[in-house]
Protein backbone atom coordinates (compact mmCIF):
# COMPACT_ATOMS: atom_id res chain seq x y z
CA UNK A 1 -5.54 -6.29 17.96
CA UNK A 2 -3.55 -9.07 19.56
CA UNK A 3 -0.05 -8.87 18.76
CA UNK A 4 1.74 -12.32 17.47
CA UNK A 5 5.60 -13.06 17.95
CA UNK A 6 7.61 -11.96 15.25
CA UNK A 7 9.52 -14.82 13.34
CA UNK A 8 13.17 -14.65 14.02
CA UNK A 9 13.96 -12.24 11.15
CA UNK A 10 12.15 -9.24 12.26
CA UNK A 11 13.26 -10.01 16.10
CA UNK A 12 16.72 -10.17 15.22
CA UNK A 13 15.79 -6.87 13.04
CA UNK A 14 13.82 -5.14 16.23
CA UNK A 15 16.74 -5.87 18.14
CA UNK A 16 19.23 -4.68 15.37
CA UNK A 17 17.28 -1.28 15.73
CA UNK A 18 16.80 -1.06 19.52
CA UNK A 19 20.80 -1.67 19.60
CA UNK A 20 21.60 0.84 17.21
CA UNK A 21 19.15 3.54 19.58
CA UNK A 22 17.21 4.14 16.44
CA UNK A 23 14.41 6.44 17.71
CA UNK A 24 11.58 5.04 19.04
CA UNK A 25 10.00 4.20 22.59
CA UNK A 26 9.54 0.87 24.66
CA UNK A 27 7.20 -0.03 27.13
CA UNK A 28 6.22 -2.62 29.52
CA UNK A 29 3.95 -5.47 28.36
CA UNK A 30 0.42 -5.90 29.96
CA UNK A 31 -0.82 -8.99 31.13
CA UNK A 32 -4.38 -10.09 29.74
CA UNK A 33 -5.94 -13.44 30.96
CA UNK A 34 -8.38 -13.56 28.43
CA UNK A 35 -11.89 -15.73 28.58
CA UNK A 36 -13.79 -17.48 25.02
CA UNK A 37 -16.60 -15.01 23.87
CA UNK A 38 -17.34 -16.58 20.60
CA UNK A 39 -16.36 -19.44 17.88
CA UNK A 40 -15.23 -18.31 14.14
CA UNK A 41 -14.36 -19.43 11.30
CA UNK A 42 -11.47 -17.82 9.31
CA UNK A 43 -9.18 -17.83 6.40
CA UNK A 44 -5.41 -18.25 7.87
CA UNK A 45 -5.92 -16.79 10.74
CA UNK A 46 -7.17 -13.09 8.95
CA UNK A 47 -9.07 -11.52 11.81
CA UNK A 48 -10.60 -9.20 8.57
CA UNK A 49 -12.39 -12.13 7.15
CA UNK A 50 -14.51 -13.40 10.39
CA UNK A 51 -17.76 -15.77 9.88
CA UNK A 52 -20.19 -17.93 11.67
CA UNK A 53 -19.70 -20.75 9.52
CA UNK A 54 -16.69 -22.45 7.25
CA UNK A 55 -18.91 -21.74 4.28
CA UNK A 56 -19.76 -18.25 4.68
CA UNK A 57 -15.88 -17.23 5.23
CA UNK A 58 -15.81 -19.15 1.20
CA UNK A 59 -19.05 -16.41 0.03
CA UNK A 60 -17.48 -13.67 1.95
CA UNK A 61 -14.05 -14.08 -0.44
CA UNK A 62 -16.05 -15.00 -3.53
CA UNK A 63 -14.36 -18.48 -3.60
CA UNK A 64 -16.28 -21.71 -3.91
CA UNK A 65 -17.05 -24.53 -1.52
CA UNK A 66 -15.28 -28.08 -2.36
CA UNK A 67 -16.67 -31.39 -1.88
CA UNK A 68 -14.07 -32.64 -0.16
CA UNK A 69 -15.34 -35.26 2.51
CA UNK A 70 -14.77 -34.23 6.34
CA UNK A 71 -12.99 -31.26 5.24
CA UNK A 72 -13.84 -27.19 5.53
CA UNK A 73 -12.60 -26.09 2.32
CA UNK A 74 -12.81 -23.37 -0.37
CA UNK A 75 -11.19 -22.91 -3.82
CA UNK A 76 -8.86 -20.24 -4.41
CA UNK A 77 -8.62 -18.37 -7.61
CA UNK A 78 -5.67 -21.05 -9.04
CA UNK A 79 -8.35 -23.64 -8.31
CA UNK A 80 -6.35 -25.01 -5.02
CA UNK A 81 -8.35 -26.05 -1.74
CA UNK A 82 -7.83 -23.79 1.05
CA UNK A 83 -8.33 -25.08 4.73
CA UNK A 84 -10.65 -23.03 6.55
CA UNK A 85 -9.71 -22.60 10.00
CA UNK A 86 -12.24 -22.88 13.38
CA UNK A 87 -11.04 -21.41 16.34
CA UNK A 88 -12.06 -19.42 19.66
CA UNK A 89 -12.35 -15.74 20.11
CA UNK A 90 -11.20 -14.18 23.43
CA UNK A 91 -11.96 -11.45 24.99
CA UNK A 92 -9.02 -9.24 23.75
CA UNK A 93 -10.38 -9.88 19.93
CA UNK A 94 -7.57 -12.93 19.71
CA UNK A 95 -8.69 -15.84 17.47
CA UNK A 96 -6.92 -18.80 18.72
CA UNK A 97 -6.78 -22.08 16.71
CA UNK A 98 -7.41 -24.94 17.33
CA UNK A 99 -11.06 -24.52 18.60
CA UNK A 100 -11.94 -25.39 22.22
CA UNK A 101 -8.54 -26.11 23.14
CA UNK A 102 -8.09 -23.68 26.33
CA UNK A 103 -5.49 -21.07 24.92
CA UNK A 104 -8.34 -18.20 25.64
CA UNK A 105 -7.68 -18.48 29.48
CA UNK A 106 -4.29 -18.13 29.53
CA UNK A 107 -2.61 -15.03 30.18
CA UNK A 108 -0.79 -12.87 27.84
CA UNK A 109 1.45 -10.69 27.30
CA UNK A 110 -0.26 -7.27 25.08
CA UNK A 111 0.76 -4.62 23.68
CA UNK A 112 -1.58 -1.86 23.22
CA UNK A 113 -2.36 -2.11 19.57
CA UNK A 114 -0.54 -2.95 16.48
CA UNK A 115 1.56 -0.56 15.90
CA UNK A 116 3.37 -1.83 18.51
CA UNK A 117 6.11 -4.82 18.65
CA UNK A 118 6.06 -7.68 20.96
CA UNK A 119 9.76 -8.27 22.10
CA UNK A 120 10.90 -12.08 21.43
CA UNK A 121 11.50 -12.73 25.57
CA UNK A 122 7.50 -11.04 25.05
CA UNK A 123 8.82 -8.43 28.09
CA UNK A 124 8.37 -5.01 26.62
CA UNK A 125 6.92 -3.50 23.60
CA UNK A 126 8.65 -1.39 21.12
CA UNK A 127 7.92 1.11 18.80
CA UNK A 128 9.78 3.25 16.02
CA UNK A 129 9.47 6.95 16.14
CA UNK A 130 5.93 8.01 15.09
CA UNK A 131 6.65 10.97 12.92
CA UNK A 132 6.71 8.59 9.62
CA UNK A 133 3.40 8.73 9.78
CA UNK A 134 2.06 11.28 12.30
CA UNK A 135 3.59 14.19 10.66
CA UNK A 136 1.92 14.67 7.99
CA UNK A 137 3.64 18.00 6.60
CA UNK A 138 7.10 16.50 6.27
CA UNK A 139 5.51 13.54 3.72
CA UNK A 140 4.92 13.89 0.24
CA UNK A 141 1.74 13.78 -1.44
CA UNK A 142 2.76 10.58 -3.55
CA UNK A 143 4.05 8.68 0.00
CA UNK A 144 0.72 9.44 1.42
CA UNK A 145 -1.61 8.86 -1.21
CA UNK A 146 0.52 5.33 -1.50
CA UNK A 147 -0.25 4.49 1.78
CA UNK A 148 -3.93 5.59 2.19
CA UNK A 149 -4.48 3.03 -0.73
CA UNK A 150 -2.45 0.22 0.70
CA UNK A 151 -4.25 1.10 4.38
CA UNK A 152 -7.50 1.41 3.10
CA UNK A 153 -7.17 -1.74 0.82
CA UNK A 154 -7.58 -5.82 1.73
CA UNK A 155 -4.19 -7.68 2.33
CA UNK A 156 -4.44 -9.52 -1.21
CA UNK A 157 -3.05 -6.57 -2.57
CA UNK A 158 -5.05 -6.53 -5.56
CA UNK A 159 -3.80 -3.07 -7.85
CA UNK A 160 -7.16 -1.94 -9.87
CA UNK A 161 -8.26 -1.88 -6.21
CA UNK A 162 -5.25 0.50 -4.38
CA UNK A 163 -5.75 2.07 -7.92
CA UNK A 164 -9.39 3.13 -7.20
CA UNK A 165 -9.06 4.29 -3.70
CA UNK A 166 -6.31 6.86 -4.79
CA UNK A 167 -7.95 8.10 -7.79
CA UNK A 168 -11.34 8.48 -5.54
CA UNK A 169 -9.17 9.98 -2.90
CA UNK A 170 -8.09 12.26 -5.78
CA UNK A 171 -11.00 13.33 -6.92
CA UNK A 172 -12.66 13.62 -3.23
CA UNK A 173 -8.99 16.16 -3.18
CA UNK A 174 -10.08 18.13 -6.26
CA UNK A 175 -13.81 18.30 -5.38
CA UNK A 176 -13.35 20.21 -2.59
CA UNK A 177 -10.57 21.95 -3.48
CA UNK A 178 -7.94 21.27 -1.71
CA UNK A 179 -4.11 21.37 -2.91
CA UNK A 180 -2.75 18.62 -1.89
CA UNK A 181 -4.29 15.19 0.01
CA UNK A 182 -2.22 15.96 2.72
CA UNK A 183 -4.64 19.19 2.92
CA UNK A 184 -7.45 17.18 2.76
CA UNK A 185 -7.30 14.33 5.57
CA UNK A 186 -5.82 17.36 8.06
CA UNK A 187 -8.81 19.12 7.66
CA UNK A 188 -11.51 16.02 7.58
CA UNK A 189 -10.08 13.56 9.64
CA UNK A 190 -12.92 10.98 8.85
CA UNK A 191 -12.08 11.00 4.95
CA UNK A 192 -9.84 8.00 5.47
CA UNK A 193 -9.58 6.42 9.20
CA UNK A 194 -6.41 4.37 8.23
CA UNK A 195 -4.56 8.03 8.86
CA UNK A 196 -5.69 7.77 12.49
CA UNK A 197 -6.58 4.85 13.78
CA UNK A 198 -3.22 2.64 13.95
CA UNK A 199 -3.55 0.87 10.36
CA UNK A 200 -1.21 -1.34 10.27
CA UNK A 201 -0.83 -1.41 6.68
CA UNK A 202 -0.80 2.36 6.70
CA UNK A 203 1.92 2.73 9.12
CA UNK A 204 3.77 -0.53 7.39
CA UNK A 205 4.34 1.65 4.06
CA UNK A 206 4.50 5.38 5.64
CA UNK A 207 7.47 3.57 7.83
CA UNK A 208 8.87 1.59 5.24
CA UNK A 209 10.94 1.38 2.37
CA UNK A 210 9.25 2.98 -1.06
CA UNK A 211 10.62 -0.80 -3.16
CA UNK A 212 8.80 -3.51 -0.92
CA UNK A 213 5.24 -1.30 -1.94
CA UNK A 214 5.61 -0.41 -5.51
CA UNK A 215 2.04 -1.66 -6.25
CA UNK A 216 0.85 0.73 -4.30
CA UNK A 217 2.95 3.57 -5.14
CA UNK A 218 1.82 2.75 -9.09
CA UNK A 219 -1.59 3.20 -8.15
CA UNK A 220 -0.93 6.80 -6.49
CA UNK A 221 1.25 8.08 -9.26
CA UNK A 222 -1.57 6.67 -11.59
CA UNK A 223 -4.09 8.97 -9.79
CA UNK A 224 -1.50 11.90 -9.27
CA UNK A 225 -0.88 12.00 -12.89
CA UNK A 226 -4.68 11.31 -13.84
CA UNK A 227 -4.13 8.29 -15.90
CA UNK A 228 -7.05 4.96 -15.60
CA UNK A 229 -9.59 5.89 -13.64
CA UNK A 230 -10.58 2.46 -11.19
CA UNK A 231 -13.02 4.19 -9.13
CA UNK A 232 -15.12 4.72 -12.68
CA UNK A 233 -15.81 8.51 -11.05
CA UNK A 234 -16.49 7.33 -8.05
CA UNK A 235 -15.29 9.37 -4.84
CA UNK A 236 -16.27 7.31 -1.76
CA UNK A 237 -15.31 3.33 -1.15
CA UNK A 238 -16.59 0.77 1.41
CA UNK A 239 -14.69 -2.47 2.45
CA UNK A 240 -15.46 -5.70 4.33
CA UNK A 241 -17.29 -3.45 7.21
CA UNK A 242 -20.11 -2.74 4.61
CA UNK A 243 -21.34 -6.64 5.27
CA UNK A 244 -20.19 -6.89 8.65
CA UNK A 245 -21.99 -3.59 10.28
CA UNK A 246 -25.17 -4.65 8.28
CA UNK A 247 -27.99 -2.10 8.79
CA UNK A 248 -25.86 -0.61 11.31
CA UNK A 249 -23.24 0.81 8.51
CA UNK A 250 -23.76 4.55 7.30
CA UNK A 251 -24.49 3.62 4.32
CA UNK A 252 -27.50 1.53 5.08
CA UNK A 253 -29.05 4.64 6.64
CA UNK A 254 -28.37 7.27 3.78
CA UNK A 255 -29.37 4.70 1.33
CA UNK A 256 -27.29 3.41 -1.78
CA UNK A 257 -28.37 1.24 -4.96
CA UNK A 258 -26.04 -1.02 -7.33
CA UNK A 259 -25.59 0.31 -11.02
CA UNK A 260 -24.81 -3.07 -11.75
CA UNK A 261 -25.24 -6.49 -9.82
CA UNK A 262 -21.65 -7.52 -10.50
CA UNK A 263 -20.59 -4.80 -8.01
CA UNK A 264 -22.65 -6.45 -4.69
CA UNK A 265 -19.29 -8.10 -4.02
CA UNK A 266 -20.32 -8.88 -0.29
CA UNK A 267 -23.81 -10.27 -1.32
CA UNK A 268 -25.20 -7.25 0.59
CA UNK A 269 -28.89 -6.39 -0.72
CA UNK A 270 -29.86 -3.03 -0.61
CA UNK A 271 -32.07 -0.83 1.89
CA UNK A 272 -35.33 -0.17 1.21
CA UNK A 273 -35.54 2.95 -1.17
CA UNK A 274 -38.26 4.86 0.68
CA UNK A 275 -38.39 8.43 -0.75
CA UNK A 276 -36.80 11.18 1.27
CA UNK A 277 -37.65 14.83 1.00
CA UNK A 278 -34.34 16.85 0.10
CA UNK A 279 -34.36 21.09 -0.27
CA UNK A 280 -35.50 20.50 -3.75
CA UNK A 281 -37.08 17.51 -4.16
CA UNK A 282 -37.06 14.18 -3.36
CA UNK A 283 -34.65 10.98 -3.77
CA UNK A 284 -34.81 7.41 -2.03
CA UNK A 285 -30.82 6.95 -1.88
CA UNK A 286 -27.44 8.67 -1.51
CA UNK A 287 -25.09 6.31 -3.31
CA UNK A 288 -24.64 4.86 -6.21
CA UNK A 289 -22.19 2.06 -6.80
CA UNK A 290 -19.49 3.02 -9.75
CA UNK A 291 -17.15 -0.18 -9.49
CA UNK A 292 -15.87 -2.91 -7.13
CA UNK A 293 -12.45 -4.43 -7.29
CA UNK A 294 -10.69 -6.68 -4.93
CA UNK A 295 -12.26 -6.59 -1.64
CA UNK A 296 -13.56 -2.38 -2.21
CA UNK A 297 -17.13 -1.26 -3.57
CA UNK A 298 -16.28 2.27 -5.04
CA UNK A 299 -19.51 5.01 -5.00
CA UNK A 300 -20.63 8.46 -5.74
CA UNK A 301 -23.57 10.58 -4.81
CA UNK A 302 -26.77 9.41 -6.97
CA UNK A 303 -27.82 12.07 -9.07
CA UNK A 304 -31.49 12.00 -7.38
CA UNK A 305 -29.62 13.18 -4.44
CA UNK A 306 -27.48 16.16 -6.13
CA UNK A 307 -31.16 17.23 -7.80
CA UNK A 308 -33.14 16.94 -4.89
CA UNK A 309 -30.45 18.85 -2.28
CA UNK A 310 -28.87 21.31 -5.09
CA UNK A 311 -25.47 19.77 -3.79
CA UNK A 312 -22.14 19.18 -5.83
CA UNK A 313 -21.07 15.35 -6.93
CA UNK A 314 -17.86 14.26 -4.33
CA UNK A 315 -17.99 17.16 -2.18
């Protein structure tokens, strides 16, 4: 991901820290001349939220279309009109506004992902010292759980959904019995990719201070201490990817079904449910939906599919 330059504040913070030989390492930008690949349409500039068209960035959010003449508009929950924004993408992933207006071709300074910060003079990159969130052992449970939740969530921050991830996480923790979900994502990596893959909302909380992400931190104590359960017993979640892999996504393969319509949050239908022969019978999908909140569909493993493979739910 392209990184943008920081407004003044956090500069003159980076600095502050670099000064102050707060651990961390910096490295030498790369250049990038970049080149258009494609055009988009997007919601402020959220490289998450990616369409062909101004109106299918409105269905993808769940917000509706205005009238308003010559304009590219949906309606936010608070009934306001929101510009939606056409731009080019570049080579490097970049979405650059306003559309067809050359910034694609010129070069760049990068920095390798976004974990990273892009100095203001846009000459080196810096980075705080990884062990808030590579060192798993010397972070407790709550911490992490907080900021799989955040990571794994949409930036609008919505709480039943951080809520649901952790209690899911929770129960995916308890199902296969594991002490602690610091056990669990050291042993199966793929449970949650925001632990490895540079999330930059992951590494935002893990490196941050516990007040600016109390929403977050609610919903993990809520799932530590077994209180409202979000997920509605569901173990397993899928995001924004689910509509943009299509047929390609996991889940499209394995096969899922909606327990109730209101839950197809992405307008994604479901795959054909062609009977599969399991060890002890049969069943035509893996998933079953439980819940859907913000921008997450929660699931768990369709009791056809326990039955039919003599397997446990969550494990």
């Amino acid at each position: 991901m392209p990184n943008i330059q920081l407004s003044k504040a956090v500069t003159v913070a980076i600095f502050i820290l670099q000064s102050f030989n707060v651990s961390g390492e910096t490295i030498p930008v790369t250049k990038v001349k970049n080149c258009k690949i494609d055009t988009g349409y997007t919601l402020h500039s959220n490289r998450n939220i990616m369409e062909k068209t101004w109106q299918d960035v409105c269905k993808a959010l769940g917000f509706p279309i205005t009238k308003t003449t010559g304009g590219k508009f949906c309606v936010n929950p608070a009934g306001n009109p929101v510009y939606v924004q056409a731009g080019d993408i570049c080579m490097d992933g970049s979405f650059k506004t306003p559309v067809d207006f050359g910034w694609c071709n010129v070069v760049t300074a990068s920095c390798p992902n976004s974990s990273w910060t892009l100095s203001a003079d846009q000459k080196t990159c810096f980075r705080l010292d990884d062990a808030c969130w590579k060192n798993i052992d010397n972070v407790s449970e709550l911490k992490l759980l907080a900021a799989i939740a955040y990571g794994e969530s949409h930036w609008s921050d919505v709480y039943e959904e951080m809520a649901g991830i952790a209690s899911a996480a929770i129960r995916r923790r308890d199902a296969a019995g594991f002490s602690s979900t610091n056990e669990l994502v050291k042993v199966k990596h793929s449970f949650s990719y925001v632990v490895y893959n540079g999330n930059e909302r992951f590494i935002k909380l893990m490196c941050g201070d516990e007040k600016n992400f109390q929403k977050a931190y609610n919903a993990a104590a809520n799932a530590l201490q077994y209180g409202p359960d979000y997920a509605n017993g569901g173990c397993f979640w899928d995001g924004y990817d689910l509509k943009t892999s299509g047929v390609k996504h996991y889940k499209y393969t394995q096969g899922f079904r909606y327990s109730n319509p209101a839950h197809n949050i992405f307008s994604t239908p479901e795959p054909p449910h062609i009977p599969i022969k399991g060890r002890k019978g049969y069943y035509d999908n893996t998933y079953v939906s439980t819940a859907a909140h913000g921008k997450t569909i929660f699931w768990k493993l369709d009791e056809q599919f326990l039955q039919a493979n003599g397997v446990l739910q969550c494990r």
